[in-house]
Protein backbone atom coordinates (compact mmCIF):
# COMPACT_ATOMS: atom_id res chain seq x y z
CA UNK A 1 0.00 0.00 0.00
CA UNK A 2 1.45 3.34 -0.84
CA UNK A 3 -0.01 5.86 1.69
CA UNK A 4 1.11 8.68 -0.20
CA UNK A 5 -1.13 8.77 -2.67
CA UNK A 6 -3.96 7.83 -1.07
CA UNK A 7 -3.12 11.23 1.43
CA UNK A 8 -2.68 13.18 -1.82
CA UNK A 9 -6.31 12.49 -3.17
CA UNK A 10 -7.51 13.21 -0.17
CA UNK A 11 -6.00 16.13 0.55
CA UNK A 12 -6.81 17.78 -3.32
CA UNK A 13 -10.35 15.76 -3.15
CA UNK A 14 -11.39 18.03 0.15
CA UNK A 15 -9.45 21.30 -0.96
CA UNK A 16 -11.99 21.20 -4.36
CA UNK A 17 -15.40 20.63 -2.22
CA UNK A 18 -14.26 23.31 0.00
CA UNK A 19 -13.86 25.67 -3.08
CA UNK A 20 -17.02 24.69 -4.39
CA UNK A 21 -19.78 25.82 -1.39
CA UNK A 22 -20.03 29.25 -0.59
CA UNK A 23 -20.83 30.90 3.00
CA UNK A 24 -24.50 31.43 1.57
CA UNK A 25 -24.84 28.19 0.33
CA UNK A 26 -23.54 27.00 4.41
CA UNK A 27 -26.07 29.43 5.75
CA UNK A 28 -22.96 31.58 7.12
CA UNK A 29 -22.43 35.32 6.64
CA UNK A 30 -20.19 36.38 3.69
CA UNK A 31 -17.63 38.79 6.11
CA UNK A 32 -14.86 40.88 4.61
CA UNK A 33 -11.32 40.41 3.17
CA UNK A 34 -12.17 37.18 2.07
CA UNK A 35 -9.38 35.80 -0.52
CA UNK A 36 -10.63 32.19 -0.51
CA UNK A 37 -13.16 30.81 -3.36
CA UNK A 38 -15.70 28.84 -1.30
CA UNK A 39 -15.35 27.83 2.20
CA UNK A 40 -12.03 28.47 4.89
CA UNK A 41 -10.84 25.84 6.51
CA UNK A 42 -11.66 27.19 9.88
CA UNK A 43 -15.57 27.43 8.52
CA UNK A 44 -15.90 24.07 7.47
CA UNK A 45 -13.88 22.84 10.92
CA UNK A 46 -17.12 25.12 12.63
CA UNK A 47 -19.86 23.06 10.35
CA UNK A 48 -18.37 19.62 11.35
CA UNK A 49 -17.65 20.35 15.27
CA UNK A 50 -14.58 19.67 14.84
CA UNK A 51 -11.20 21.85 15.01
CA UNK A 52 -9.67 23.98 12.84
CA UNK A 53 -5.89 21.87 13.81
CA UNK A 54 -7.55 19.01 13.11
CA UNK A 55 -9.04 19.37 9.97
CA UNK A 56 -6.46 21.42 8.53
CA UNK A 57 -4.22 18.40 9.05
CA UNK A 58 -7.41 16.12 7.61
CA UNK A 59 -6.97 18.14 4.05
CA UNK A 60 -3.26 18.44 4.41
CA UNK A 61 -2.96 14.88 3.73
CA UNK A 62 -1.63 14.12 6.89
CA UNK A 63 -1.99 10.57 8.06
CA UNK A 64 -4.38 11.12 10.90
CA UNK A 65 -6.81 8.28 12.51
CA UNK A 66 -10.51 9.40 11.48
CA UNK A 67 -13.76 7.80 12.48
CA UNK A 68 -17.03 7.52 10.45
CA UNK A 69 -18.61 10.30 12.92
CA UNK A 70 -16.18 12.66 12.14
CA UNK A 71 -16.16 11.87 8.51
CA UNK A 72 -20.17 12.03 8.20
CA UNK A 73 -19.44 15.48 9.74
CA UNK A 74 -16.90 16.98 7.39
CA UNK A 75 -19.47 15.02 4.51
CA UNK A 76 -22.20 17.34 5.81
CA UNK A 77 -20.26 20.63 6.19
CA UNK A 78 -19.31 19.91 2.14
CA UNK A 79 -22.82 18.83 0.99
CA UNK A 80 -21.40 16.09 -0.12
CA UNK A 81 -23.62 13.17 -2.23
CA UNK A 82 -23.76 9.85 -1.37
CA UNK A 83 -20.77 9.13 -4.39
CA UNK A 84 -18.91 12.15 -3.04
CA UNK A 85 -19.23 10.78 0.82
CA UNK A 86 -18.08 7.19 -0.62
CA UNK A 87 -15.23 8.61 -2.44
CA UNK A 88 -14.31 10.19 1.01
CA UNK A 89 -15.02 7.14 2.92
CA UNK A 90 -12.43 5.42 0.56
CA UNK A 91 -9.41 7.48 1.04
CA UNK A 92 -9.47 8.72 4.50
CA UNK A 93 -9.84 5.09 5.60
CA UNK A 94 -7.22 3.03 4.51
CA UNK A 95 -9.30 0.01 5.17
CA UNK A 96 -11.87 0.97 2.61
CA UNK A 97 -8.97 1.25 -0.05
CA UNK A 98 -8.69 -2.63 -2.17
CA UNK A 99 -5.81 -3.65 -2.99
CA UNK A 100 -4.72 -3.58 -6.85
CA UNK A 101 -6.02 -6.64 -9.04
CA UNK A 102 -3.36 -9.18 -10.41
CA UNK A 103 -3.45 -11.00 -13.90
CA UNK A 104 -5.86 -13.81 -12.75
CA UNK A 105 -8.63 -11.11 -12.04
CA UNK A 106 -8.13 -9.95 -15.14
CA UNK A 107 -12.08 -9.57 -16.60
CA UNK A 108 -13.55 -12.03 -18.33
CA UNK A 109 -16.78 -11.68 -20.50
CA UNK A 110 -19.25 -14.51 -19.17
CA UNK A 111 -21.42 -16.33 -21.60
CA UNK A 112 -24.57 -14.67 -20.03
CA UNK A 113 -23.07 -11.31 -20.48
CA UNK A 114 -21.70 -12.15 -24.12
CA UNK A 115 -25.73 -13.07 -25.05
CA UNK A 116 -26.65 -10.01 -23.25
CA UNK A 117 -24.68 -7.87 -25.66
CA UNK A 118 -26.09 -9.53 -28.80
CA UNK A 119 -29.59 -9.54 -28.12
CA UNK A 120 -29.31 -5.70 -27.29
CA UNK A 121 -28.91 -5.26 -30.90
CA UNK A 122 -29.93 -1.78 -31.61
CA UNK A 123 -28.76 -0.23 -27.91
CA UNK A 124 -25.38 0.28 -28.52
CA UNK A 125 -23.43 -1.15 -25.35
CA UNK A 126 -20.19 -1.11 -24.05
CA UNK A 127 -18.65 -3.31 -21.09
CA UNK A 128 -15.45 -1.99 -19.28
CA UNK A 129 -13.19 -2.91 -16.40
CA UNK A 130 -12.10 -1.07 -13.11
CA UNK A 131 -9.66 0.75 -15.51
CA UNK A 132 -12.67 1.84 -18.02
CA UNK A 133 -10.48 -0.53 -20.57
CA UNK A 134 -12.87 -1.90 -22.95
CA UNK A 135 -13.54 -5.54 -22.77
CA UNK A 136 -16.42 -6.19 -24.76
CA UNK A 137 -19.62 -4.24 -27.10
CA UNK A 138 -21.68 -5.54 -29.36
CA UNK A 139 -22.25 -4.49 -33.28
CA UNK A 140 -24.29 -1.65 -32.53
CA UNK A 141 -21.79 0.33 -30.26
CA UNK A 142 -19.34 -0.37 -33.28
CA UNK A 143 -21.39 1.33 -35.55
CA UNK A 144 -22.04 4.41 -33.36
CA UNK A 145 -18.57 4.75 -31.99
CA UNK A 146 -15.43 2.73 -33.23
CA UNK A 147 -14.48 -0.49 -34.49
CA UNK A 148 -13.07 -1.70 -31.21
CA UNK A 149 -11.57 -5.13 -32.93
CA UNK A 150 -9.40 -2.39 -35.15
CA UNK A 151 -7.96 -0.78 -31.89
CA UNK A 152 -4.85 -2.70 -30.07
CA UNK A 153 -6.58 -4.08 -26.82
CA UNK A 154 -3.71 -1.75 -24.72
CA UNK A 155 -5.31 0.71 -26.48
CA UNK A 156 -8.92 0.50 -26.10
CA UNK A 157 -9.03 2.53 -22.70
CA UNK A 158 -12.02 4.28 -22.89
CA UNK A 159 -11.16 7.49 -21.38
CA UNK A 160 -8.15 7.93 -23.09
CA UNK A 161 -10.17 7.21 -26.30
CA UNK A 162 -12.60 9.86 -25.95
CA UNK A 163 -9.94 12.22 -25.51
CA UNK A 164 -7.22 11.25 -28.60
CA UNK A 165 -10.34 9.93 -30.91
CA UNK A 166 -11.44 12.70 -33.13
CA UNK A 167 -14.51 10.40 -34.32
CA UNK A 168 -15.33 10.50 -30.48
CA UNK A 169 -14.70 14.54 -30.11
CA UNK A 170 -16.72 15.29 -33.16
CA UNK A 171 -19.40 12.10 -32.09
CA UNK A 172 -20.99 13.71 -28.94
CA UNK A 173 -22.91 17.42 -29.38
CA UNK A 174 -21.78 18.76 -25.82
CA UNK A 175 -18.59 16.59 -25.88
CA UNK A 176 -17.18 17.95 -22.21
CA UNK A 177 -20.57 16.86 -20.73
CA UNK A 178 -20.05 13.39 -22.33
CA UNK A 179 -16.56 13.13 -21.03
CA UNK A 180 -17.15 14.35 -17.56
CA UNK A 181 -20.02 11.57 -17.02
CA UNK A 182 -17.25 8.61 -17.65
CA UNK A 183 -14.46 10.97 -15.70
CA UNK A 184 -16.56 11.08 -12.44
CA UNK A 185 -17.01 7.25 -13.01
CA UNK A 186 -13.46 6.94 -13.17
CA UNK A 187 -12.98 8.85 -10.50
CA UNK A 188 -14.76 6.62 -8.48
CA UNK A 189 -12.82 3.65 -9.42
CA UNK A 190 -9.47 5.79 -8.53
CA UNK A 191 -10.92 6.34 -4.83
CA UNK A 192 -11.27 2.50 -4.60
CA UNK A 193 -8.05 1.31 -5.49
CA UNK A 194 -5.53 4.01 -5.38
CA UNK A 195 -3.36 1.92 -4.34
CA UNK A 196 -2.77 0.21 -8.09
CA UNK A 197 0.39 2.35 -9.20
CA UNK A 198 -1.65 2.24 -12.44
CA UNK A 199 -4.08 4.54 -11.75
CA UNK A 200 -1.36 7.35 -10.84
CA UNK A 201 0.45 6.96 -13.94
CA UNK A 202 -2.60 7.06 -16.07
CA UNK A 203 -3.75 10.28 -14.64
CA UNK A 204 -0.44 12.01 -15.09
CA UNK A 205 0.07 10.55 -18.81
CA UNK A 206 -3.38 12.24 -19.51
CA UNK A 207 -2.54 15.24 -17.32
CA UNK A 208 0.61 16.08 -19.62
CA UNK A 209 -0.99 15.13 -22.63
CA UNK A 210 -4.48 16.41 -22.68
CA UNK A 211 -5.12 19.65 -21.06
CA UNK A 212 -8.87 19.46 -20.94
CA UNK A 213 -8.13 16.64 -19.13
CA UNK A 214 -6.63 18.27 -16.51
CA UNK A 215 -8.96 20.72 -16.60
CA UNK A 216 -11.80 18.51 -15.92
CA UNK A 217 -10.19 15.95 -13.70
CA UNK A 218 -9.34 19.13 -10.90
CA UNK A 219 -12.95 19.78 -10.86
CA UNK A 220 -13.29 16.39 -8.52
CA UNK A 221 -16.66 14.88 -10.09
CA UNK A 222 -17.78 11.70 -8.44
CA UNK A 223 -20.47 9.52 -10.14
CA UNK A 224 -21.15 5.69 -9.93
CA UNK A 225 -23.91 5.58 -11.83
CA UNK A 226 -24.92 8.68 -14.27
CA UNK A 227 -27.74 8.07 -15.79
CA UNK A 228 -27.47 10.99 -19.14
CA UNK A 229 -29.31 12.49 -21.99
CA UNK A 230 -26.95 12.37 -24.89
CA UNK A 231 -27.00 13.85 -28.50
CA UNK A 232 -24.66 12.69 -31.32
CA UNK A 233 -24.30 14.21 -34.55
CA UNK A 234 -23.13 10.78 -36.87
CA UNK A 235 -21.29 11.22 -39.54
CA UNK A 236 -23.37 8.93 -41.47
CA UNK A 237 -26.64 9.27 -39.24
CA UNK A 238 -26.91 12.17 -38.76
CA UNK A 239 -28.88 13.31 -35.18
CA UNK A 240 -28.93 10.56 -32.91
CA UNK A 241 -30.45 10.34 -29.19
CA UNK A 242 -29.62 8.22 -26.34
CA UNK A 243 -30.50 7.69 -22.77
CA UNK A 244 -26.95 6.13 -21.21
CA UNK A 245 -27.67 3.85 -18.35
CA UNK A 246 -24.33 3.04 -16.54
CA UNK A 247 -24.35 0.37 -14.34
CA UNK A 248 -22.01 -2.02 -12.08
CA UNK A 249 -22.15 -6.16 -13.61
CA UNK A 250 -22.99 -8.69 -10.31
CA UNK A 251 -19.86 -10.67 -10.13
CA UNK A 252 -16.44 -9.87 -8.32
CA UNK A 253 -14.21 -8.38 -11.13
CA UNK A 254 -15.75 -4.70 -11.44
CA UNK A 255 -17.08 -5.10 -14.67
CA UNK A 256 -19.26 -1.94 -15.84
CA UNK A 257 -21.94 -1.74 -18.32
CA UNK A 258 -22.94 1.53 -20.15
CA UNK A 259 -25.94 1.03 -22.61
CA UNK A 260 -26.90 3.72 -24.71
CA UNK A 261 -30.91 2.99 -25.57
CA UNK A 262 -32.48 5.01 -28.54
CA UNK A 263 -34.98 8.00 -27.16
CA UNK A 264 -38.49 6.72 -27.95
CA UNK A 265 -40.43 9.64 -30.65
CA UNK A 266 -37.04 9.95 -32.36
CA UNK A 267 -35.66 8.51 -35.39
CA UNK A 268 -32.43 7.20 -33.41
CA UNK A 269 -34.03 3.36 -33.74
CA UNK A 270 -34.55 3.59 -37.19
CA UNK A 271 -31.21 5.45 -38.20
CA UNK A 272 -29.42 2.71 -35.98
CA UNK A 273 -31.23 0.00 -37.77
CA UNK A 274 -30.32 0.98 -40.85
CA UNK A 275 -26.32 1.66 -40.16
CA UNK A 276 -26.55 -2.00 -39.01
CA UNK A 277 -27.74 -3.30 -42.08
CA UNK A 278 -25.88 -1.23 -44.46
CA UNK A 279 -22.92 -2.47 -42.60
């Protein structure tokens, strides 16, 4: 287990919440002189009855003992969400952190879920791992999006594909929305097993190589289950709608399934049905 990173996302996870509630929004009066966006420390140490010492040292990353009182507290004083208070949960207690996965928990496509992807034949669907690497879709989601089987499996990491992709960039209308529903997702993932080295490097790869990614992964988004209204503008469709339903597989290796299911009283169906067939 490497602590340090663990303390890190902490420390950057609570310094963003704090940033994003203002004394209005805590029912606290605005005051003078005030150089901090959001929150002070010493406000949100007031909100959770705790003190000021101890939860500066809580967001410096420090490797204090915390209890789920305390954190339920400090979850309150940031309005956190339920994601937002399990992504806390996870790195200020070490226990709640599991430990990276080795090669033989490597995910493996059942036959149930394998027959599950081809019957939804006109809901495009894609099926990733704790990593959001692609491991499995069915034809539909390779007509809407890529042709998966022509990307290197090292390569099909689905956040790093909406970002270098420029079918994917051009795909969704509001592409930043579209990306920051799979970041928060990711994010999620990162809170649970930031202890895999992987995850670190990843981040810092895309850091230095995308700046929107940076841009958008600072802003601290926590989701585990978005469900979105998204437009695409197909190059050979044309204007496409879909619900996304994201949700975890039952099993033990952290298998995720995002289905994208045609709006009803749009043409989405149709135009699907006939990309498939002209295929």
């Amino acid at each position: 287990m490497i602590p340090e990173a663990r303390l890190q996302a902490l420390s950057e996870f609570l310094k963003t919440q704090r940033a994003k509630i203002s004394p209005q929004m805590a029912g606290l009066p605005m005051g003078t002189r005030r150089r901090t966006p959001g929150l002070r420390r010493e406000e949100v140490a007031q909100l959770a009855g705790v003190s000021t010492t101890w939860y500066t040292w809580l967001e410096q990353g420090r490797d204090i003992k915390v209890s789920a009182a305390v954190l339920d507290a400090v979850s309150d004083a940031l309005q956190l969400n339920k994601d937002e208070r399990n992504y806390l949960y996870a790195l200020a207690i070490d226990e709640g952190v599991k430990q990276p996965f080795t090669a033989e928990e490597e995910a493996v496509i059942s036959p149930s879920l394998s027959k599950i992807l081809q019957e939804l034949r006109y809901c495009p669907t894609i099926i990733s791992d704790r990593r959001c690497h692609i491991v499995g879709w069915n034809q539909a989601a390779a007509h809407v999006f890529l042709d998966f089987e022509q990307i290197p499996p090292e390569k099909r990491n689905l956040i790093e594909l909406l970002f270098s992709r420029k079918e994917l960039r051009s795909l969704a209308v509001n592409w930043e929305h579209f990306v920051k529903g799979f970041i928060a997702i990711f994010r999620t993932y990162y809170g649970q097993y930031v202890a895999d080295t992987w995850y670190s490097q990843f981040i810092e790869e895309m850091e230095q190589t995308y700046s929107e990614f940076h841009t958008l992964w600072n802003e601290s988004e926590v989701s585990s289950a978005p469900e979105v209204l998204i437009e695409f503008r197909h190059a050979k469709a044309g204007k496409m709608v879909f619900n996304l339903t994201s949700f975890q597989v039952q099993g033990n290796s952290d298998l995720r399934c995002s289905v994208y299911t045609p709006v009803d009283h749009t043409e989405t169906e149709a135009k699907l049905k006939k990309l498939c067939e002209n295929r």
